[in-house]
PDB file of N, CA and C in Angstrom:
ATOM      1  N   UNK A   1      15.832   8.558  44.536  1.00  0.00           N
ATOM      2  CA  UNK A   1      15.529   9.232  43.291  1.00  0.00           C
ATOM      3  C   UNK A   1      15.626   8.217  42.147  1.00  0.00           C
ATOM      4  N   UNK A   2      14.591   7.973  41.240  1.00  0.00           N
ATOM      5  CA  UNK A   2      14.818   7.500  40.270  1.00  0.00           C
ATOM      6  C   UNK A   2      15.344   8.139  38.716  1.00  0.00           C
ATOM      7  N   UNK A   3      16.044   7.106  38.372  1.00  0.00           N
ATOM      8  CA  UNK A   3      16.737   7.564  37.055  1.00  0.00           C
ATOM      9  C   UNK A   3      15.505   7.326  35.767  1.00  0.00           C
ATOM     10  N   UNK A   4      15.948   8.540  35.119  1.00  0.00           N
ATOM     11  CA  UNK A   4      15.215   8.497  33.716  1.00  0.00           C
ATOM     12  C   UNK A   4      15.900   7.889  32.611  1.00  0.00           C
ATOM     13  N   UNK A   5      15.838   6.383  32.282  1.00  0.00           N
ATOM     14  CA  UNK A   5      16.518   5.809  31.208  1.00  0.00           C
ATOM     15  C   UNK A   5      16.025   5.984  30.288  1.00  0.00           C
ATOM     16  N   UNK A   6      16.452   6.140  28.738  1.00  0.00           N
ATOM     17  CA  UNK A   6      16.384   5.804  27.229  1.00  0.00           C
ATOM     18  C   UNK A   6      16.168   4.343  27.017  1.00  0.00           C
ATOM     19  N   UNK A   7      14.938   3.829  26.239  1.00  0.00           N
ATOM     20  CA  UNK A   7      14.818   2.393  25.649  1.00  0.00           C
ATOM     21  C   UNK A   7      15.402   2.274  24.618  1.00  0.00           C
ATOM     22  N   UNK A   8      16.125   3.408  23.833  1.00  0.00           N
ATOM     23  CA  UNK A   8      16.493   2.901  22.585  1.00  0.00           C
ATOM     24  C   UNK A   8      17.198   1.870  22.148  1.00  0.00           C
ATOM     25  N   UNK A   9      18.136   1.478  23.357  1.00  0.00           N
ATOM     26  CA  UNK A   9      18.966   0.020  22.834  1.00  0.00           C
ATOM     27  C   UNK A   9      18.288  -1.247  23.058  1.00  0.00           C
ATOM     28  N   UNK A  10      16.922  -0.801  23.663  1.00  0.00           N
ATOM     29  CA  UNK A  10      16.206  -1.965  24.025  1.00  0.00           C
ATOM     30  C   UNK A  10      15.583  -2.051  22.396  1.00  0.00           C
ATOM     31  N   UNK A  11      15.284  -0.982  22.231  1.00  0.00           N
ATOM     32  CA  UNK A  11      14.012  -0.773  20.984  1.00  0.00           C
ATOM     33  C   UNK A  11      14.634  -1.177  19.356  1.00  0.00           C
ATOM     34  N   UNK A  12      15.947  -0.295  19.845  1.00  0.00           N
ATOM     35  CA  UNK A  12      16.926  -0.686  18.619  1.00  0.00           C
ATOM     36  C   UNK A  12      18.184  -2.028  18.170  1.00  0.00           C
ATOM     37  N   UNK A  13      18.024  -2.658  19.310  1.00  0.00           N
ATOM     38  CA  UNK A  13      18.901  -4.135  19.383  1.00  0.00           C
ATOM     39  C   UNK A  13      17.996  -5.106  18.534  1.00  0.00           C
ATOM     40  N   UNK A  14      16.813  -5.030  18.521  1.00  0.00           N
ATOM     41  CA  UNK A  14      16.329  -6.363  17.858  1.00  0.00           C
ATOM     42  C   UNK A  14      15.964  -5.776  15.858  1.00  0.00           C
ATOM     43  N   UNK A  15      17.019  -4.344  15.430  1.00  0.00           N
ATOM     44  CA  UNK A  15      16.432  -3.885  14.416  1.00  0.00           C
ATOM     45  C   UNK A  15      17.052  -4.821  13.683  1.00  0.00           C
ATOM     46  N   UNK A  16      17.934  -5.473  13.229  1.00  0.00           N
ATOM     47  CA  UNK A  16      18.296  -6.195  12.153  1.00  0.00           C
ATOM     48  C   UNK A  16      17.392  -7.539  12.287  1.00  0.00           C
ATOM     49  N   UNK A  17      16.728  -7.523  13.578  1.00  0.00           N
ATOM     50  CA  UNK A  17      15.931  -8.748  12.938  1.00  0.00           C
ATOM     51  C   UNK A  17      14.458  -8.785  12.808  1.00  0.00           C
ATOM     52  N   UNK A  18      13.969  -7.129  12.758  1.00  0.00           N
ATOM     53  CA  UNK A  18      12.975  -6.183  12.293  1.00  0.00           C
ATOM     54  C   UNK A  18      12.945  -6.306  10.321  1.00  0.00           C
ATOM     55  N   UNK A  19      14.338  -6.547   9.908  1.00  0.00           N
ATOM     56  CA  UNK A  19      13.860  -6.069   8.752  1.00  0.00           C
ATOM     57  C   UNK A  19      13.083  -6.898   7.554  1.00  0.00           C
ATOM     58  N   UNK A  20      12.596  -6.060   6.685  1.00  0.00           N
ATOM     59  CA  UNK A  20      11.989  -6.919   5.743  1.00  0.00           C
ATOM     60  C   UNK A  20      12.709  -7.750   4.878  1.00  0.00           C
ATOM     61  N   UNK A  21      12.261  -8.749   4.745  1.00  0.00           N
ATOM     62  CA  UNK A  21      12.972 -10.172   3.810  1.00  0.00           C
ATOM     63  C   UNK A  21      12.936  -9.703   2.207  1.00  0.00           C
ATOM     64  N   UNK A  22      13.772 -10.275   1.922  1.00  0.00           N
ATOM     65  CA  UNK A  22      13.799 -10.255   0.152  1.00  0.00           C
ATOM     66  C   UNK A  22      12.718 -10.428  -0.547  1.00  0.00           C
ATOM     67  N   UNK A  23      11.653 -11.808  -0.136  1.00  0.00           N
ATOM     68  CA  UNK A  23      10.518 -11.808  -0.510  1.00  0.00           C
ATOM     69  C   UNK A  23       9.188 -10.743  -0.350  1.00  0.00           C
ATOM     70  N   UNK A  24       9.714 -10.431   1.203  1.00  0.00           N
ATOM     71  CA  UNK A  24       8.414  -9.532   1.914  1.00  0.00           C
ATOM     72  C   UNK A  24       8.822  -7.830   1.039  1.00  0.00           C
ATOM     73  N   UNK A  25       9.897  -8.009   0.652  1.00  0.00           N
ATOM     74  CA  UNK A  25      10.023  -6.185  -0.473  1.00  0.00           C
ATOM     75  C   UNK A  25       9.337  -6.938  -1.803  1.00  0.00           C
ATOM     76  N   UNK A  26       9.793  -7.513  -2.084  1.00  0.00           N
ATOM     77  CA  UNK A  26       9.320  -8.101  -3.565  1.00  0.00           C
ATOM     78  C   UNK A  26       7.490  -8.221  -3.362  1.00  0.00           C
ATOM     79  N   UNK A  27       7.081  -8.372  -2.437  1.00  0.00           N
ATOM     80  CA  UNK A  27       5.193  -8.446  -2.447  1.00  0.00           C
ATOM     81  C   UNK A  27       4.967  -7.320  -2.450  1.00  0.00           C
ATOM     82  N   UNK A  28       6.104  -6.209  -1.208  1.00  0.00           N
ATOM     83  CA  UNK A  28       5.521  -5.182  -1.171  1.00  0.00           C
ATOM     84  C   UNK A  28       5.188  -4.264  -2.981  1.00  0.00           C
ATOM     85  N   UNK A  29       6.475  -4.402  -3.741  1.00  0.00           N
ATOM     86  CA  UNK A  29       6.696  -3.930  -4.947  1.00  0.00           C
ATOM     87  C   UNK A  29       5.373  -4.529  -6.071  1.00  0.00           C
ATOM     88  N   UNK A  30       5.205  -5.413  -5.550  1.00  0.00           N
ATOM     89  CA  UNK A  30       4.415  -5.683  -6.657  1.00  0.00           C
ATOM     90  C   UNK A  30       2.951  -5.427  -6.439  1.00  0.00           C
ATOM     91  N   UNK A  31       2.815  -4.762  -5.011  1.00  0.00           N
ATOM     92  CA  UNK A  31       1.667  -4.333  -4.630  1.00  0.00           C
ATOM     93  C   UNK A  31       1.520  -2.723  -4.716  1.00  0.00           C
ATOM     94  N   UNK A  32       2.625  -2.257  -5.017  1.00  0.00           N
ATOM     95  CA  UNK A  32       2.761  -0.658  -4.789  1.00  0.00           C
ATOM     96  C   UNK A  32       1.581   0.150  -5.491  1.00  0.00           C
ATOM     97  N   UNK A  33       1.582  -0.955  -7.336  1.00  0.00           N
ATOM     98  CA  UNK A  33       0.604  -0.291  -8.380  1.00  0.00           C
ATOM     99  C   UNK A  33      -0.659   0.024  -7.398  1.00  0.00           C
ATOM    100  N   UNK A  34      -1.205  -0.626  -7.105  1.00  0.00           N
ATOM    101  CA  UNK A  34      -2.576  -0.772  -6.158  1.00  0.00           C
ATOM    102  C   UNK A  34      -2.692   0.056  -5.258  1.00  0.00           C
ATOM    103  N   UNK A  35      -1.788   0.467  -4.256  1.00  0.00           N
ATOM    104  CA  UNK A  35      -1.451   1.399  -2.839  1.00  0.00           C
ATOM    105  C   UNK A  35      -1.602   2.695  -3.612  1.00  0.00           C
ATOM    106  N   UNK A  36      -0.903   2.874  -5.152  1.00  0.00           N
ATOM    107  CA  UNK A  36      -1.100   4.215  -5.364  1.00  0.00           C
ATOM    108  C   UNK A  36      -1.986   4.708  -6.098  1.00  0.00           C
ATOM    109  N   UNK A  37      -2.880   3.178  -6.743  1.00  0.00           N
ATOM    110  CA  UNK A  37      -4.339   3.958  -7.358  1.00  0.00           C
ATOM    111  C   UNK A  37      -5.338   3.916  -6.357  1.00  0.00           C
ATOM    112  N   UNK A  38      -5.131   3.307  -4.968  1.00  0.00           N
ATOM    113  CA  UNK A  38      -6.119   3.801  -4.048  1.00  0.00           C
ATOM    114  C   UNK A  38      -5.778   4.965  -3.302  1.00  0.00           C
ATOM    115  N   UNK A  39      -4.442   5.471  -3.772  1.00  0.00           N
ATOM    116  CA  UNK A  39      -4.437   6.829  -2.729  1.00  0.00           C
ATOM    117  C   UNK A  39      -5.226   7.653  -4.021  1.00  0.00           C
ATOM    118  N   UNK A  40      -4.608   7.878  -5.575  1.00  0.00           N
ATOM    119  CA  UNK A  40      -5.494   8.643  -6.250  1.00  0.00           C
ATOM    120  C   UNK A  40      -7.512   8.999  -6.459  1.00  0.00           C
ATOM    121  N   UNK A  41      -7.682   7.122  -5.947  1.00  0.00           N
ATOM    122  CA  UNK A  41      -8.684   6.944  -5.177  1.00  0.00           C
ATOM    123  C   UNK A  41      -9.479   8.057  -4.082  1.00  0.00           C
ATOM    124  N   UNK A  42      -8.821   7.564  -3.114  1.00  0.00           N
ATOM    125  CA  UNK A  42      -8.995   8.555  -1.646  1.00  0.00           C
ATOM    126  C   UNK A  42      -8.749  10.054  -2.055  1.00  0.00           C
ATOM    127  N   UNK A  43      -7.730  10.535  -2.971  1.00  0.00           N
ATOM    128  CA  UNK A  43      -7.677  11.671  -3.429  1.00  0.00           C
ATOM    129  C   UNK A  43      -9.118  12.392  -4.187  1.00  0.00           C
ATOM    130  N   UNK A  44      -9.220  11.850  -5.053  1.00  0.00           N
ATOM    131  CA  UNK A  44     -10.597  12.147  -5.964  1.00  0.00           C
ATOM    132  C   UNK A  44     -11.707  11.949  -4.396  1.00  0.00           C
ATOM    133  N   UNK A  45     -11.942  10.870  -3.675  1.00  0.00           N
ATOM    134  CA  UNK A  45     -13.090  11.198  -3.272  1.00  0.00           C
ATOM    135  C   UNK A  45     -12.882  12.019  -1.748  1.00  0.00           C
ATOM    136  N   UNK A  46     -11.906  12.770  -2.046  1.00  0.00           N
ATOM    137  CA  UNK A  46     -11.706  14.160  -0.366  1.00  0.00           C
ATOM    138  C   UNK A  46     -11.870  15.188  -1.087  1.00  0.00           C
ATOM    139  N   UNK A  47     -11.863  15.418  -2.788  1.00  0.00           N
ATOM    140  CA  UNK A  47     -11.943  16.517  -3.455  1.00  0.00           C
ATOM    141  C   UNK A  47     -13.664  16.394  -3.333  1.00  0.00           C
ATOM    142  N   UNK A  48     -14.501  15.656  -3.608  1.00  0.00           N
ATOM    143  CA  UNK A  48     -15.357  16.116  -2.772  1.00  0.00           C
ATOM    144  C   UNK A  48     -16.435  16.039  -2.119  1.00  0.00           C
ATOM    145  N   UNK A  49     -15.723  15.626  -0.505  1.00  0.00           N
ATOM    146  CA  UNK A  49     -16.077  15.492   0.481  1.00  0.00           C
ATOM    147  C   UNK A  49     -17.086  17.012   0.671  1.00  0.00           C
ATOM    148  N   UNK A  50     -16.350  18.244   0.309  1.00  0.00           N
ATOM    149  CA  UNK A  50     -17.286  19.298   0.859  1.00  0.00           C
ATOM    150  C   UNK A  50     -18.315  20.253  -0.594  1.00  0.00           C
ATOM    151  N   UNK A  51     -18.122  19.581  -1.445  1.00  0.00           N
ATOM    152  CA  UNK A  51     -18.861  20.247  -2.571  1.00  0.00           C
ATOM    153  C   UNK A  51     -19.789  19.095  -3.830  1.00  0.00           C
ATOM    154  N   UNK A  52     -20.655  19.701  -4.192  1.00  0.00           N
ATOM    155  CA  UNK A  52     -21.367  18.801  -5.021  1.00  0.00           C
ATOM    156  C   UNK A  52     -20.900  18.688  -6.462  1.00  0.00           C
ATOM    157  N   UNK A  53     -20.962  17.531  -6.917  1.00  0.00           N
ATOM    158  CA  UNK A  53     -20.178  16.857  -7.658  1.00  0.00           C
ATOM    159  C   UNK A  53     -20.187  17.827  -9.083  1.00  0.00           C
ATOM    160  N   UNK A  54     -19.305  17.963  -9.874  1.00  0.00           N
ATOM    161  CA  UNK A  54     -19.706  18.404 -11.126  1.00  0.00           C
ATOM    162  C   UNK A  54     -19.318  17.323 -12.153  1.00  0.00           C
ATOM    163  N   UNK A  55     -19.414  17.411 -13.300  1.00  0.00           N
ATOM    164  CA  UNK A  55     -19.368  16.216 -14.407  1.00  0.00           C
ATOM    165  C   UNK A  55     -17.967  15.644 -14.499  1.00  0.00           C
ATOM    166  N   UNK A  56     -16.949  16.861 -14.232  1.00  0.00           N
ATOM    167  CA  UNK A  56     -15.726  16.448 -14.472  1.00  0.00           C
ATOM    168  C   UNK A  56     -15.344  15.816 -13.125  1.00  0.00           C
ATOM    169  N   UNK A  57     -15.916  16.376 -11.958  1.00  0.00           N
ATOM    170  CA  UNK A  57     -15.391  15.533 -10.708  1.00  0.00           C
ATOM    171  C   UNK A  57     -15.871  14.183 -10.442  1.00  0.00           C
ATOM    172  N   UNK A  58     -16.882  13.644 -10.937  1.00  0.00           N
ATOM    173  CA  UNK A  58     -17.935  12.816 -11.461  1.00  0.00           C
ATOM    174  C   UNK A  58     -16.695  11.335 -12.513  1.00  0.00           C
ATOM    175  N   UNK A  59     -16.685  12.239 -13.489  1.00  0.00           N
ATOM    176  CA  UNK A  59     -15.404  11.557 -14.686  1.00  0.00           C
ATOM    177  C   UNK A  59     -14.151  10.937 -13.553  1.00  0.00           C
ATOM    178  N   UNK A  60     -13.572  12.098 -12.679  1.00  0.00           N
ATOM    179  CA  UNK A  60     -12.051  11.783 -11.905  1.00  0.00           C
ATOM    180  C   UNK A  60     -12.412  10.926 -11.284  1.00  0.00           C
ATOM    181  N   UNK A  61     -13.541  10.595 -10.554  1.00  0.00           N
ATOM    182  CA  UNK A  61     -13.599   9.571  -9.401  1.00  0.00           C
ATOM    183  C   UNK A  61     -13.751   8.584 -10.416  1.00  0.00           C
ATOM    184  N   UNK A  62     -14.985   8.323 -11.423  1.00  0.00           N
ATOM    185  CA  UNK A  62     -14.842   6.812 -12.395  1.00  0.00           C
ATOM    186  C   UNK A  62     -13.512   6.843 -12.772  1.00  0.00           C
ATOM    187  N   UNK A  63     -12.458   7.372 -13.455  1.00  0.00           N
ATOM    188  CA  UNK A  63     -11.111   7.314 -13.536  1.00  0.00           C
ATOM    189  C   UNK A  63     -10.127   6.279 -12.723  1.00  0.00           C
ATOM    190  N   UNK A  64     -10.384   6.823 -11.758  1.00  0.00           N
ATOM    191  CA  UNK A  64      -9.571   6.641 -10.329  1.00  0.00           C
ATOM    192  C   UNK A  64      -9.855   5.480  -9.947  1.00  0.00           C
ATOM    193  N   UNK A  65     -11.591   4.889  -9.908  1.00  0.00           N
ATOM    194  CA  UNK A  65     -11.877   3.946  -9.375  1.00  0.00           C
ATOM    195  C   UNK A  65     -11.385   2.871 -10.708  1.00  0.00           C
ATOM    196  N   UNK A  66     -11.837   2.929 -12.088  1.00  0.00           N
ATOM    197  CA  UNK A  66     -10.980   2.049 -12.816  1.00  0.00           C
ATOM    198  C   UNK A  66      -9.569   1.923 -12.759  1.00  0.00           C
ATOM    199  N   UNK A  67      -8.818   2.714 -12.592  1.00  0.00           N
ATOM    200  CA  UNK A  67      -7.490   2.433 -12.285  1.00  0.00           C
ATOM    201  C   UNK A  67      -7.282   1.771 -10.925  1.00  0.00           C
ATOM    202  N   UNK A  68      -7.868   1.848  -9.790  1.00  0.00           N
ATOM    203  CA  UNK A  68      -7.991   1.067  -8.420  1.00  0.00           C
ATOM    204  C   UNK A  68      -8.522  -0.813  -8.771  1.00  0.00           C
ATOM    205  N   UNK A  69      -9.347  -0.662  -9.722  1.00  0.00           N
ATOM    206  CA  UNK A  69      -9.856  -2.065 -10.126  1.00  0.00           C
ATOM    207  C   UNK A  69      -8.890  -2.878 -11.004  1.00  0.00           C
ATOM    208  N   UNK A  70      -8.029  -2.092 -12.022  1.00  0.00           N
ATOM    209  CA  UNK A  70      -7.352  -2.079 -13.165  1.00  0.00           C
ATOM    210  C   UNK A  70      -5.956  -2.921 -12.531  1.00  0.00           C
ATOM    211  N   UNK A  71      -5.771  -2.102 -11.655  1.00  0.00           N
ATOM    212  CA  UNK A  71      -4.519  -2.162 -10.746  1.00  0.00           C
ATOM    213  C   UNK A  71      -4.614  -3.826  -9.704  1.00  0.00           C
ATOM    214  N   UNK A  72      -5.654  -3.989  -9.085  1.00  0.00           N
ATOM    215  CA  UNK A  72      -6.395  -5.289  -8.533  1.00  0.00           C
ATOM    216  C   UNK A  72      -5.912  -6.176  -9.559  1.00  0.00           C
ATOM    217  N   UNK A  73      -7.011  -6.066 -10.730  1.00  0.00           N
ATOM    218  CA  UNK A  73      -6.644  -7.406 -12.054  1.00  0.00           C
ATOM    219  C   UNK A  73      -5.626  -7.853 -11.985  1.00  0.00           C
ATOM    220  N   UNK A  74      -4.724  -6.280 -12.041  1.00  0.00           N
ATOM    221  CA  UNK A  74      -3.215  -6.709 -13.104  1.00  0.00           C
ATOM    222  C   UNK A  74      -2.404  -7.458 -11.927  1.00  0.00           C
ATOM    223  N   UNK A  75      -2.416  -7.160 -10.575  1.00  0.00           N
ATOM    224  CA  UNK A  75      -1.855  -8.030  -9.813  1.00  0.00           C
ATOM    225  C   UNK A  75      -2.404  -9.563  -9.488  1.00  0.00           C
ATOM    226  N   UNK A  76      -3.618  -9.634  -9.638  1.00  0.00           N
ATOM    227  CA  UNK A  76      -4.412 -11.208  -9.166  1.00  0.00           C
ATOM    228  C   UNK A  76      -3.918 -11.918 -10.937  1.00  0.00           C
ATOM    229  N   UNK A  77      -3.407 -11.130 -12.202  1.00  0.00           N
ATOM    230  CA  UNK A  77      -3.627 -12.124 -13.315  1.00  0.00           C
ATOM    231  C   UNK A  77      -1.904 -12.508 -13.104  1.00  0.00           C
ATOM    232  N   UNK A  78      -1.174 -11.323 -12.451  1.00  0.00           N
ATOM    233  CA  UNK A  78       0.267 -11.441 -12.076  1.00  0.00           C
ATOM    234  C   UNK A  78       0.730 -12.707 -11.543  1.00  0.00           C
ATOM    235  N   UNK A  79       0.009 -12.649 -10.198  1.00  0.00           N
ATOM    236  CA  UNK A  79      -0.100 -13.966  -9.105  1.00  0.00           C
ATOM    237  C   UNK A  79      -0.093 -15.371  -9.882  1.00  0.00           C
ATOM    238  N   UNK A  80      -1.311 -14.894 -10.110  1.00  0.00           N
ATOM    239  CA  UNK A  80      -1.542 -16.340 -11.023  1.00  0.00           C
ATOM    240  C   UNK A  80      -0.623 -16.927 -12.111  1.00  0.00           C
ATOM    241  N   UNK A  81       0.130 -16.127 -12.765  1.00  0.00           N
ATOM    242  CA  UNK A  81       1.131 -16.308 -13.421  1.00  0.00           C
ATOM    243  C   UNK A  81       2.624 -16.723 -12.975  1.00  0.00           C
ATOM    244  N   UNK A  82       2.711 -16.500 -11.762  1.00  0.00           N
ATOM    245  CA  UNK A  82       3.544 -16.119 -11.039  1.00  0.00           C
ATOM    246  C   UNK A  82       4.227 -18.332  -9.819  1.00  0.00           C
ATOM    247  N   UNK A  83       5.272 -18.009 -10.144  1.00  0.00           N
ATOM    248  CA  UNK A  83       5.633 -19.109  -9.695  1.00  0.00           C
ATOM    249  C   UNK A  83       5.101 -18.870  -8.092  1.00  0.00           C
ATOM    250  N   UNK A  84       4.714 -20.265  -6.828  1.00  0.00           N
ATOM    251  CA  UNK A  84       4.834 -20.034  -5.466  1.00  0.00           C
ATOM    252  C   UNK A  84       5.742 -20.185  -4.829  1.00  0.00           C
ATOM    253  N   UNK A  85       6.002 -19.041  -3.961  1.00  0.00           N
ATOM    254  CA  UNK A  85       7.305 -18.813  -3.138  1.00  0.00           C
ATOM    255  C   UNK A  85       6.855 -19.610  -1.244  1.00  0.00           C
ATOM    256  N   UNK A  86       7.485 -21.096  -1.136  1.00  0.00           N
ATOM    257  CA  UNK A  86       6.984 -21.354   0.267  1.00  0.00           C
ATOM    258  C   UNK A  86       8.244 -20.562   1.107  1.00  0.00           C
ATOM    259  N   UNK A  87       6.537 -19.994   2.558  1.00  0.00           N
ATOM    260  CA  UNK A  87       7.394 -18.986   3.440  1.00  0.00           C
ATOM    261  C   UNK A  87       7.438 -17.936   2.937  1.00  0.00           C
ATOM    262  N   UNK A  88       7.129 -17.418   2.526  1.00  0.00           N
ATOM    263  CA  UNK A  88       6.983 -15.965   1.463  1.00  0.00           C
ATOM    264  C   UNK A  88       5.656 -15.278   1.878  1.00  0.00           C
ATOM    265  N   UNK A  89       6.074 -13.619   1.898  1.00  0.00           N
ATOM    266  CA  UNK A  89       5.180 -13.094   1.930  1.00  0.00           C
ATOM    267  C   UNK A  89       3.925 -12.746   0.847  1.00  0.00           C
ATOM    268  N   UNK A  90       2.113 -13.365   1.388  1.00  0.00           N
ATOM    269  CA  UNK A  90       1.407 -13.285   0.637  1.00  0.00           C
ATOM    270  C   UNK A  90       1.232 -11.712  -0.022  1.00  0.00           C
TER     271      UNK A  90
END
């Protein structure tokens, strides 16, 4: 008869050296602006996926998409400003 083992100590022994680095939170943070004007993004364009556009739904998506572009800039003029970290997450 075989035994039914749990991997978790297999899965969970290597977690402290799973985690994210000081640098790799700090990219993530400074990328967040962007992650959340493309979800408002993806939001505006599932509103509508099943109906035809009206002026104001028309307005939300240009909105959304300038804030998705807005959000791009402000991090690439960031970067550029921004001292380089070697070994660091891009």
């Amino acid at each position: 008869m075989s035994h039914i083992v749990t991997v978790q100590d297999a899965v969970t022994a290597f977690a402290d050296f799973m985690e994210p680095t000081a640098v790799e939170l700090e990219a993530i943070e400074w990328e967040m602006p962007i992650v959340l004007a493309d979800v408002g993004l993806l939001d505006a364009y599932i509103v509508l996926l099943d109906q035809v556009p009206a002026e104001v739904d028309e307005r939300r998506l240009r909105r959304a998409r300038h804030r998705a572009l807005a959000a791009r800039v402000a991090l690439a003029d960031r970067v550029a400003g921004a001292p380089r970290v070697v070994g660091g997450a891009a």
